[in-house]
C-alpha atoms as a PDB file:
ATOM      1  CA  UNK A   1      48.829 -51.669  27.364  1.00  0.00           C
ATOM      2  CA  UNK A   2      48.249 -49.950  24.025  1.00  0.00           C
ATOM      3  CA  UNK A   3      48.574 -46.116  24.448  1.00  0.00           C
ATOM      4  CA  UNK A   4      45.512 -44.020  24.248  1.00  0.00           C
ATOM      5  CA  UNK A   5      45.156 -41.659  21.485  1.00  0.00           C
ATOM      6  CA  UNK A   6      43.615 -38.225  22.590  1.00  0.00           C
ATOM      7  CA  UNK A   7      41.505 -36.389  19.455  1.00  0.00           C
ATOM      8  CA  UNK A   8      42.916 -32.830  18.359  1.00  0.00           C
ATOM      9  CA  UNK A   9      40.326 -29.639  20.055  1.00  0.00           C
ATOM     10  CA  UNK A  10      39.943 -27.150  17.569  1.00  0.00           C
ATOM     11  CA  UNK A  11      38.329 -24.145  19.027  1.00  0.00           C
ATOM     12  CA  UNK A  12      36.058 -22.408  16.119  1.00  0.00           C
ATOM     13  CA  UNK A  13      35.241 -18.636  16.771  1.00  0.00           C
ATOM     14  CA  UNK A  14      32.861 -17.487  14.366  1.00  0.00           C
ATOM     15  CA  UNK A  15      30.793 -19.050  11.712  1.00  0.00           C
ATOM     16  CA  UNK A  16      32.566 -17.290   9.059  1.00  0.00           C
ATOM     17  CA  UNK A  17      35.922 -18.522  10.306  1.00  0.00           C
ATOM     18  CA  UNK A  18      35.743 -22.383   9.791  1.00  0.00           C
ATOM     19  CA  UNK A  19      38.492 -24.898  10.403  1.00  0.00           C
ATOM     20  CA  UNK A  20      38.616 -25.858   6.724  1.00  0.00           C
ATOM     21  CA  UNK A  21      42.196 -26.401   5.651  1.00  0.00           C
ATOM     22  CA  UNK A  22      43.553 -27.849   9.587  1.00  0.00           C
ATOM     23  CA  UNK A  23      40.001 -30.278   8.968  1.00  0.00           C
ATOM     24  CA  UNK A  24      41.142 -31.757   5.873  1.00  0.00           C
ATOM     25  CA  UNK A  25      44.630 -31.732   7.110  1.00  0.00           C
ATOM     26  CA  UNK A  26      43.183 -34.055  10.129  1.00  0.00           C
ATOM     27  CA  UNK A  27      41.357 -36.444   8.196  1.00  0.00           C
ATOM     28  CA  UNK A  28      43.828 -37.060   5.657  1.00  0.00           C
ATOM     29  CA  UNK A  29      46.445 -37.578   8.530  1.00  0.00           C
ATOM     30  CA  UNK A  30      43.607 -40.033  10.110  1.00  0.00           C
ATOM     31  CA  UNK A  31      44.049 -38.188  13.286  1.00  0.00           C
ATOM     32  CA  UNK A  32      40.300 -37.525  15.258  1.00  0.00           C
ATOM     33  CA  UNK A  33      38.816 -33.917  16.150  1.00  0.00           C
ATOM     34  CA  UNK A  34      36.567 -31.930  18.006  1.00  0.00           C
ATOM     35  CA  UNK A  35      35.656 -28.745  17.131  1.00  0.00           C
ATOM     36  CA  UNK A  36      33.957 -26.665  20.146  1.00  0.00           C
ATOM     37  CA  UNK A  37      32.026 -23.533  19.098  1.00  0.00           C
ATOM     38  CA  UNK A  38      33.533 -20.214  21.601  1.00  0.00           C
ATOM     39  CA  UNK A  39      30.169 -17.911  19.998  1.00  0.00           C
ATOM     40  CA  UNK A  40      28.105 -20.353  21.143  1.00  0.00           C
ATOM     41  CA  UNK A  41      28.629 -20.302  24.614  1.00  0.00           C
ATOM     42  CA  UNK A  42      29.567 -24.241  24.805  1.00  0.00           C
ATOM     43  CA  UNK A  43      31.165 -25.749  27.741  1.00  0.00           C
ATOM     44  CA  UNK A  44      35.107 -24.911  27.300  1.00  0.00           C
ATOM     45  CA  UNK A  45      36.653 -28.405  27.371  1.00  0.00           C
ATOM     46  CA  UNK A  46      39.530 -29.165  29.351  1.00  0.00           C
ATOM     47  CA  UNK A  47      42.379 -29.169  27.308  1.00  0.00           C
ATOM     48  CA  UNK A  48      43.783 -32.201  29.165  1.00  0.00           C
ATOM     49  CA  UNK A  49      41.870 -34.215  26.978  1.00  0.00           C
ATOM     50  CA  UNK A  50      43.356 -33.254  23.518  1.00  0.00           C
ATOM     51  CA  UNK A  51      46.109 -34.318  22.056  1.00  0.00           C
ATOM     52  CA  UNK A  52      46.751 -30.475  21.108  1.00  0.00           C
ATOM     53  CA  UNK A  53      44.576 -27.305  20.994  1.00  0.00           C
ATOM     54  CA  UNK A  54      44.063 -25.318  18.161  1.00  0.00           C
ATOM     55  CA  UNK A  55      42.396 -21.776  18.579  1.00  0.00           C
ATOM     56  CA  UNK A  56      41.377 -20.040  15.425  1.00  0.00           C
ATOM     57  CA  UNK A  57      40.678 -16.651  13.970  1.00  0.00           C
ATOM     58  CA  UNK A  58      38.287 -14.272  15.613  1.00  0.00           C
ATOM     59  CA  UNK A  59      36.389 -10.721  14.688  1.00  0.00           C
ATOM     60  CA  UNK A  60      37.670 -10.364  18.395  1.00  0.00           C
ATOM     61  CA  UNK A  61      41.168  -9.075  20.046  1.00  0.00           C
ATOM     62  CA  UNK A  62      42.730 -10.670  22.932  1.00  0.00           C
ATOM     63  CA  UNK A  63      42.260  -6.828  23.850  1.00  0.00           C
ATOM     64  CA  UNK A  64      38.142  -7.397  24.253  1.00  0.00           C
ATOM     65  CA  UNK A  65      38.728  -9.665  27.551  1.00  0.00           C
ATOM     66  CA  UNK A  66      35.221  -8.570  28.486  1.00  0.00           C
ATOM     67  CA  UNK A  67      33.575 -10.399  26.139  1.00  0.00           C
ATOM     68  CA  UNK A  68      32.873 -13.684  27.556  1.00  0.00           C
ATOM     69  CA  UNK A  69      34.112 -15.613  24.823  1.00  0.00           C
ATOM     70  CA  UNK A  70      37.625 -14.083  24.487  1.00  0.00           C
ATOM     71  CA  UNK A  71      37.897 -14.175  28.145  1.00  0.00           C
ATOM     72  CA  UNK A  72      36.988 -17.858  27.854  1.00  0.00           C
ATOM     73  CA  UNK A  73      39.550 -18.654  25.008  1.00  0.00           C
ATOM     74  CA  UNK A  74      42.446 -16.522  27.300  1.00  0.00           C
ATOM     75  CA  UNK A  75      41.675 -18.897  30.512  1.00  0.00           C
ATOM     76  CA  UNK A  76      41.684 -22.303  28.119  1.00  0.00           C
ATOM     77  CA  UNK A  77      44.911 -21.561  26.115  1.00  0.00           C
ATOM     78  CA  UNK A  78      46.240 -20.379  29.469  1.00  0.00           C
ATOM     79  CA  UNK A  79      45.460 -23.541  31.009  1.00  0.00           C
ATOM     80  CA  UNK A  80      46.813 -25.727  28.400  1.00  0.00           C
ATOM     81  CA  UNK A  81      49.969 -24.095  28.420  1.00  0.00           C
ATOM     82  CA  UNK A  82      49.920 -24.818  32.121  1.00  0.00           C
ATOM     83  CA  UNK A  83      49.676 -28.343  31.887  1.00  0.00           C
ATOM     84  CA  UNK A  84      51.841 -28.792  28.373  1.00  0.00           C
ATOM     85  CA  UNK A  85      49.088 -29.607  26.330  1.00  0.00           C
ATOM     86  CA  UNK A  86      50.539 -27.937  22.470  1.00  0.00           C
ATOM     87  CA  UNK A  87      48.834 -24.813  21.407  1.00  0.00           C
ATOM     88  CA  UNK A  88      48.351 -24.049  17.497  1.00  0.00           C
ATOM     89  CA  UNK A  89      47.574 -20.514  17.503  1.00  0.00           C
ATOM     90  CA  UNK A  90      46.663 -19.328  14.268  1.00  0.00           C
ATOM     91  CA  UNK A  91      45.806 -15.466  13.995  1.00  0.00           C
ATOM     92  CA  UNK A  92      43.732 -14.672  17.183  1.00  0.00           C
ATOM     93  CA  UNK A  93      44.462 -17.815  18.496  1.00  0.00           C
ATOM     94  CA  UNK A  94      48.064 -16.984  18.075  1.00  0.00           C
ATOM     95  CA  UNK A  95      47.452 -13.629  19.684  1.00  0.00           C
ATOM     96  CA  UNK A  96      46.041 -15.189  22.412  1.00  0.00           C
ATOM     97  CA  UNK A  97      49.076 -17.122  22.944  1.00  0.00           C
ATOM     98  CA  UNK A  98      51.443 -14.484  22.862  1.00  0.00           C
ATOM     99  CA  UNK A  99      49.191 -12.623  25.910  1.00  0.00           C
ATOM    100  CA  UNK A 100      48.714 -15.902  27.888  1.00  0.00           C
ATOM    101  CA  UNK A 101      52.884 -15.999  27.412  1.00  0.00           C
ATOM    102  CA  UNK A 102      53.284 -12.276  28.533  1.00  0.00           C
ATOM    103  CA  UNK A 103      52.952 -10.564  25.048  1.00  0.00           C
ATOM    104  CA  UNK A 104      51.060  -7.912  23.906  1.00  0.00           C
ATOM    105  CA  UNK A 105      48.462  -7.246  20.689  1.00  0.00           C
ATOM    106  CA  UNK A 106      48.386  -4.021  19.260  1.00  0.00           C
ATOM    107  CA  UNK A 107      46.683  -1.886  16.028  1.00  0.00           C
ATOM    108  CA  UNK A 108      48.752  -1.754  12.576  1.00  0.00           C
ATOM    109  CA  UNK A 109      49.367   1.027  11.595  1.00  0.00           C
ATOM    110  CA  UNK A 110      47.763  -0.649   8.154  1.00  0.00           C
ATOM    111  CA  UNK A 111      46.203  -3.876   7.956  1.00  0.00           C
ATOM    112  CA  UNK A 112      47.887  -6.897   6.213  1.00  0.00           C
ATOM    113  CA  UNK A 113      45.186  -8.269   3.497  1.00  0.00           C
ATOM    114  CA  UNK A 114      45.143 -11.066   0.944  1.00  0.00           C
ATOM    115  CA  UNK A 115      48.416 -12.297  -0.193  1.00  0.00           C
ATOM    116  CA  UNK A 116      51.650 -12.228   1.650  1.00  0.00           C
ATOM    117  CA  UNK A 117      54.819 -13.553   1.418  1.00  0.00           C
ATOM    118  CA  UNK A 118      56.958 -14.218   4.697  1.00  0.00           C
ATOM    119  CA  UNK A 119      60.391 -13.654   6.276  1.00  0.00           C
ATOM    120  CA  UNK A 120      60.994 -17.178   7.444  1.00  0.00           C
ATOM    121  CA  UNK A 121      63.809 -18.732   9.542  1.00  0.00           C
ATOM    122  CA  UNK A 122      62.637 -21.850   9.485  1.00  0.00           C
ATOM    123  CA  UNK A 123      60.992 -22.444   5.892  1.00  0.00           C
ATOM    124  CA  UNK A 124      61.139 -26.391   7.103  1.00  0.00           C
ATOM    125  CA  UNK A 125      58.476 -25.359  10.168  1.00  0.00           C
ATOM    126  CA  UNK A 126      57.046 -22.126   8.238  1.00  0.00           C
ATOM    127  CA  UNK A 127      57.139 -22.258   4.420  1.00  0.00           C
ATOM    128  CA  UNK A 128      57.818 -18.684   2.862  1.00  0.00           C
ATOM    129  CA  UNK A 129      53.809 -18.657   1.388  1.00  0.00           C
ATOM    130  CA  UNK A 130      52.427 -16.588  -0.344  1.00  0.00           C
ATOM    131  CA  UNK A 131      49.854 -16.777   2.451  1.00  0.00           C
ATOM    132  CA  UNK A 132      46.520 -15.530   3.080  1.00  0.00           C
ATOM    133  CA  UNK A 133      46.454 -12.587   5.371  1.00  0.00           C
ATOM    134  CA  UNK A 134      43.358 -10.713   7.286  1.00  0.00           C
ATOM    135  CA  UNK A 135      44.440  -9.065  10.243  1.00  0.00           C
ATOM    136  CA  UNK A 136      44.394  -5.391  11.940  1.00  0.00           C
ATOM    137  CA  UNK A 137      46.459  -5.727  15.035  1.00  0.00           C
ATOM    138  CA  UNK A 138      49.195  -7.696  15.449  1.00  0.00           C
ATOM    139  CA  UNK A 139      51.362  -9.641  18.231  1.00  0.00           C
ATOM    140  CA  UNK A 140      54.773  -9.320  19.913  1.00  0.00           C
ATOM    141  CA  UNK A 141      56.760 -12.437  20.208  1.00  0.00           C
ATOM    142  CA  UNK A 142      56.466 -13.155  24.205  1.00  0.00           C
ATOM    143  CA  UNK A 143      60.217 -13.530  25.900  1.00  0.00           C
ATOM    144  CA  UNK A 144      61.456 -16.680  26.242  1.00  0.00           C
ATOM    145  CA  UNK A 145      59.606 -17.836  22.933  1.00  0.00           C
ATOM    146  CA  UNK A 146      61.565 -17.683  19.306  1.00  0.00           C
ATOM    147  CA  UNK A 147      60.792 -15.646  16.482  1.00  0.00           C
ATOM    148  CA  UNK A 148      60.342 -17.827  13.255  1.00  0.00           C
ATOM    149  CA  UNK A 149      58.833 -15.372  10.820  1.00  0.00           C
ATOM    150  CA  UNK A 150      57.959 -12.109   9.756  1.00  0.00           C
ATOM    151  CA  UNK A 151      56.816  -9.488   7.554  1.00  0.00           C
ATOM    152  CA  UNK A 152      57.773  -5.847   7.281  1.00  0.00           C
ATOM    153  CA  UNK A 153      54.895  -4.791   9.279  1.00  0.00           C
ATOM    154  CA  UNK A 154      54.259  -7.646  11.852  1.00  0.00           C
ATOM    155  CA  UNK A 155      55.810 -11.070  13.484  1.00  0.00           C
ATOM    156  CA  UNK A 156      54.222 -13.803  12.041  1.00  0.00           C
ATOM    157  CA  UNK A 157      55.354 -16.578  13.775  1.00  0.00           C
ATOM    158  CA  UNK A 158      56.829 -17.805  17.056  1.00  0.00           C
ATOM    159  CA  UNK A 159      57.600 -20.991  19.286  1.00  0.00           C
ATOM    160  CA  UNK A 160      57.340 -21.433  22.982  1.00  0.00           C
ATOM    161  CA  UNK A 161      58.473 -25.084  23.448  1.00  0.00           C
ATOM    162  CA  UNK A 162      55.783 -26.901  22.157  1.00  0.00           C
ATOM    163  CA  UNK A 163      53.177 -24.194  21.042  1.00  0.00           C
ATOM    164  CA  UNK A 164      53.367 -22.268  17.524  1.00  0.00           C
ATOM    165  CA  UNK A 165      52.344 -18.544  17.645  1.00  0.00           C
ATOM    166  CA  UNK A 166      50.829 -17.844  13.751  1.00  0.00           C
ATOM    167  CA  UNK A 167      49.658 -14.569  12.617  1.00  0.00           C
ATOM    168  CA  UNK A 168      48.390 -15.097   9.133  1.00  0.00           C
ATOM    169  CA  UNK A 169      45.651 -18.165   8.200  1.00  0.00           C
ATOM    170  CA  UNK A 170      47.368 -21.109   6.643  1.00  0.00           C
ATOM    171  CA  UNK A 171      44.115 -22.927   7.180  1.00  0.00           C
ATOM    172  CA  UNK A 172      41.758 -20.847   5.453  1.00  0.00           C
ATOM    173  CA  UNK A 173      40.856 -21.143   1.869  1.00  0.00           C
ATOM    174  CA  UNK A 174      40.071 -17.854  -0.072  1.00  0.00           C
ATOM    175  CA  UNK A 175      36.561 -18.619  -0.539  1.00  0.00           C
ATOM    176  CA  UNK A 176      36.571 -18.447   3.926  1.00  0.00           C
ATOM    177  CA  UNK A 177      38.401 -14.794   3.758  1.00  0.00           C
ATOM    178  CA  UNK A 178      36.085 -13.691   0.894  1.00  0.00           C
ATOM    179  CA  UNK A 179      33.454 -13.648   2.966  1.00  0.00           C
ATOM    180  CA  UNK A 180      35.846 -11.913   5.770  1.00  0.00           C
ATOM    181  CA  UNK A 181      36.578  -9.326   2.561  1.00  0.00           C
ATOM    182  CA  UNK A 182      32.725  -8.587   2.171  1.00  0.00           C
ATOM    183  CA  UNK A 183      31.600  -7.945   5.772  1.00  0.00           C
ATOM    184  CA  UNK A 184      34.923  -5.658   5.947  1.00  0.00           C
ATOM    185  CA  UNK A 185      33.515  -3.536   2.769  1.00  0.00           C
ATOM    186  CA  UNK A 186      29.979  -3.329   3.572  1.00  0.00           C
ATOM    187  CA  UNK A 187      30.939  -2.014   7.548  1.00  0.00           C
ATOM    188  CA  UNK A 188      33.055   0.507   5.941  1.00  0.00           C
ATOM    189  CA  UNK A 189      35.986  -1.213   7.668  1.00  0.00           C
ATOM    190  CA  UNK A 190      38.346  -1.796   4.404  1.00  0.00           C
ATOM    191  CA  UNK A 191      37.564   2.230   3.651  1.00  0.00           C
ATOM    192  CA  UNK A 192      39.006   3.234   6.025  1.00  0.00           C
ATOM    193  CA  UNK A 193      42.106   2.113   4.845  1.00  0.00           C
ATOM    194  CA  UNK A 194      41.725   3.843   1.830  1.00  0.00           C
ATOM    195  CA  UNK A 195      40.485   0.095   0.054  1.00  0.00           C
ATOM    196  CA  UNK A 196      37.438  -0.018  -1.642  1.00  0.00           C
ATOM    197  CA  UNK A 197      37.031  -3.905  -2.906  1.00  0.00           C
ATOM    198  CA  UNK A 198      39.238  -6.729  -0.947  1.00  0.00           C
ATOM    199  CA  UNK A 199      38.473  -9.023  -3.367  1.00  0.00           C
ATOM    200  CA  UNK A 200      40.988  -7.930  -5.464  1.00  0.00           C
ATOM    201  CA  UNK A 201      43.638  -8.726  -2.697  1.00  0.00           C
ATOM    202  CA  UNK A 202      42.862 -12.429  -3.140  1.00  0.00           C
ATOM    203  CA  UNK A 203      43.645 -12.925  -6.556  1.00  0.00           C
ATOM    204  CA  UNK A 204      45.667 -15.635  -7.422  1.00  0.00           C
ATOM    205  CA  UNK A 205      47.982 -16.959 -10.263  1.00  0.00           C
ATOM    206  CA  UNK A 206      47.036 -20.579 -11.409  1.00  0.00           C
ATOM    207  CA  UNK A 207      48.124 -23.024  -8.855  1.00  0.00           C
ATOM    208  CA  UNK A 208      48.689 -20.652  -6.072  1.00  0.00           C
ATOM    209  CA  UNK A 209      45.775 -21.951  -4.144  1.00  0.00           C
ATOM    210  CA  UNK A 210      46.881 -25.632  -4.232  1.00  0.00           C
ATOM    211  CA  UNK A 211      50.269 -24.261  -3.526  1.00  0.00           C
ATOM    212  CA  UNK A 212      49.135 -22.546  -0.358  1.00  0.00           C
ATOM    213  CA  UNK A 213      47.274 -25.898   0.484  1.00  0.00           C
ATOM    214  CA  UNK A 214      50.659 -27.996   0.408  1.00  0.00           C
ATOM    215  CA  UNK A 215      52.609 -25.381   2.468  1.00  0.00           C
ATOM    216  CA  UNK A 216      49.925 -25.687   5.165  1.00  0.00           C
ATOM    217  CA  UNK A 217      49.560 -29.158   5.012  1.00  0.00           C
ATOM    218  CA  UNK A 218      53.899 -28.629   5.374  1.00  0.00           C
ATOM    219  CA  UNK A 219      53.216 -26.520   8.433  1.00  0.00           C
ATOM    220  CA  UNK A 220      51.018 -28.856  10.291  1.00  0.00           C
ATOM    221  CA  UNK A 221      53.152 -31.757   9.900  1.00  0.00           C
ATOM    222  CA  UNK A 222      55.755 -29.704  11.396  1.00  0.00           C
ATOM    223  CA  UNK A 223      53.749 -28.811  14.672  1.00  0.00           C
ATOM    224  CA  UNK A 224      52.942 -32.099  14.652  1.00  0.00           C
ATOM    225  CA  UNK A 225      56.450 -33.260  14.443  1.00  0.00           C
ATOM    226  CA  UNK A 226      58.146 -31.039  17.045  1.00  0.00           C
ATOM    227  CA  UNK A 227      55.510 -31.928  19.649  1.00  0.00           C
ATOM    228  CA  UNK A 228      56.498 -35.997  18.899  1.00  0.00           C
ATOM    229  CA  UNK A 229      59.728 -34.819  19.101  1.00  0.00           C
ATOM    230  CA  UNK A 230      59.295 -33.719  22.350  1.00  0.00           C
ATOM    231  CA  UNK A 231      58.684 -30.184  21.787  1.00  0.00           C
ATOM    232  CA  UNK A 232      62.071 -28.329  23.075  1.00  0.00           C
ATOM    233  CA  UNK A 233      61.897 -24.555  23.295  1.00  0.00           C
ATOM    234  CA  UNK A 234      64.859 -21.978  22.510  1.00  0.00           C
ATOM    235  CA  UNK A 235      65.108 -19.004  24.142  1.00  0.00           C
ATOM    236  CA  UNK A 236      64.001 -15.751  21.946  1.00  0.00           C
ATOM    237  CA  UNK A 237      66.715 -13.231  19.641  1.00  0.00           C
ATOM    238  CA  UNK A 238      63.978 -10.878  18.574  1.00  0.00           C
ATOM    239  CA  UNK A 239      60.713  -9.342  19.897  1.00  0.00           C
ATOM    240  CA  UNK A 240      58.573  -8.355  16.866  1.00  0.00           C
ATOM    241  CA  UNK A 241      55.518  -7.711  15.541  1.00  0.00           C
ATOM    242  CA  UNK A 242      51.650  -5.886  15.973  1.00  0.00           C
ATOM    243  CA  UNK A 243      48.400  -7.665  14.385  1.00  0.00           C
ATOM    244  CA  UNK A 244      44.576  -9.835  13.884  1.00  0.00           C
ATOM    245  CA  UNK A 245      41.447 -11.286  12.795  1.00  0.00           C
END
């Protein structure tokens, strides 16, 4: 009997905070997706139905569990990792891994914005960037999982058998954190950090964006990879880290 194939879930968060990059990633890869909308108030899916979850970025902390939707997204990623369906947690989805695994998110003591390279372990799993970055808190790497990369500020990524913890947005494009940039400047947000424009902070050097494009398209494949592979976890050397979007 030929195996089912089970679609990808990608769990959007905001209008401004679109799957873009992990979309084209799918199609290209001719693997199917769903995308279900948290802000809307759809039906959470069961995540026995995907072949993995991915959880996005989010104006929200794992921190607001009153908020229906966050409290949603902590009970679904929780779930999944109950019943070994692979979480891609990328910024506050990664956050919300590391508190469904027993971590913690906490405020920076200043934000990481626009560009970034990264301390990587593993540049085969999680290229060295630069990345784009749009985050004010920040996770710990939850015990038992294994710290992959970092900044000077903040863990950036970790894996818990097969589930990848990401703190920065390799599936955003800088037109999607432009518009992040603008709502954080006209709320006052970005001046409170003593920065007056973000745009500036996503200026790139010819080629950079296509650059960033490949290294994401690198980092999928190798989710995608270790969870064929069977997914194996390591226990963790280092606890790191504080962060968001």
């Amino acid at each position: 009997m030929k195996e089912e194939i089970k679609p990808a879930l990608i769990r959007q968060h905001g209008p401004s905070s679109p799957p873009a990059l992990l979309a084209d990633w799918l199609r290209e890869r001719g693997m199917e997706y769903e995308v279900s909308r948290s802000w809307l108030g759809e039906r959470v899916p069961d995540p026995r139905r995907y072949s993995f979850v991915a959880s996005l970025g989010s104006r929200f902390s794992p921190r607001d569990a009153h908020e229906p939707a966050v409290a949603a997204e902590l009970e679904l990623i929780e779930h999944a990792v109950e019943q070994g369906v692979p979480v891609l947690g990328l910024c506050f989805g990664g956050q919300v891994l590391s508190a469904v695994l027993g971590g913690r998110t906490e405020p920076l003591p200043h934000p990481e914005l626009g560009w970034h390279e990264i301390e990587t372990r593993d540049p085969e799993s999680v290229p060295p960037g630069p990345w784009l970055e749009w985050h004010f808190e920040g996770f710990t790497v939850p015990a038992g999982a294994t710290l992959l990369a970092r900044t000077e500020r903040s863990a950036q990524a970790f894996r818990y058998g097969p589930h990848l913890g990401i703190q920065f947005h390799p599936e955003s494009t800088v037109e999607v954190v432009a518009q992040w940039a603008r709502k954080d400047r006209e709320s006052g947000r970005l001046g409170r950090f003593g920065i007056e424009d973000g745009s500036g902070l996503l200026a790139a050097p010819p080629g950079q964006r296509e650059a960033a494009r490949k290294a994401a398209f690198r980092l999928f494949d190798a989710f995608l990879e270790h969870i064929r592979e069977g997914g194996a976890g390591e226990p963790a050397d280092e606890t790191g880290g504080k962060e968001r979007r």
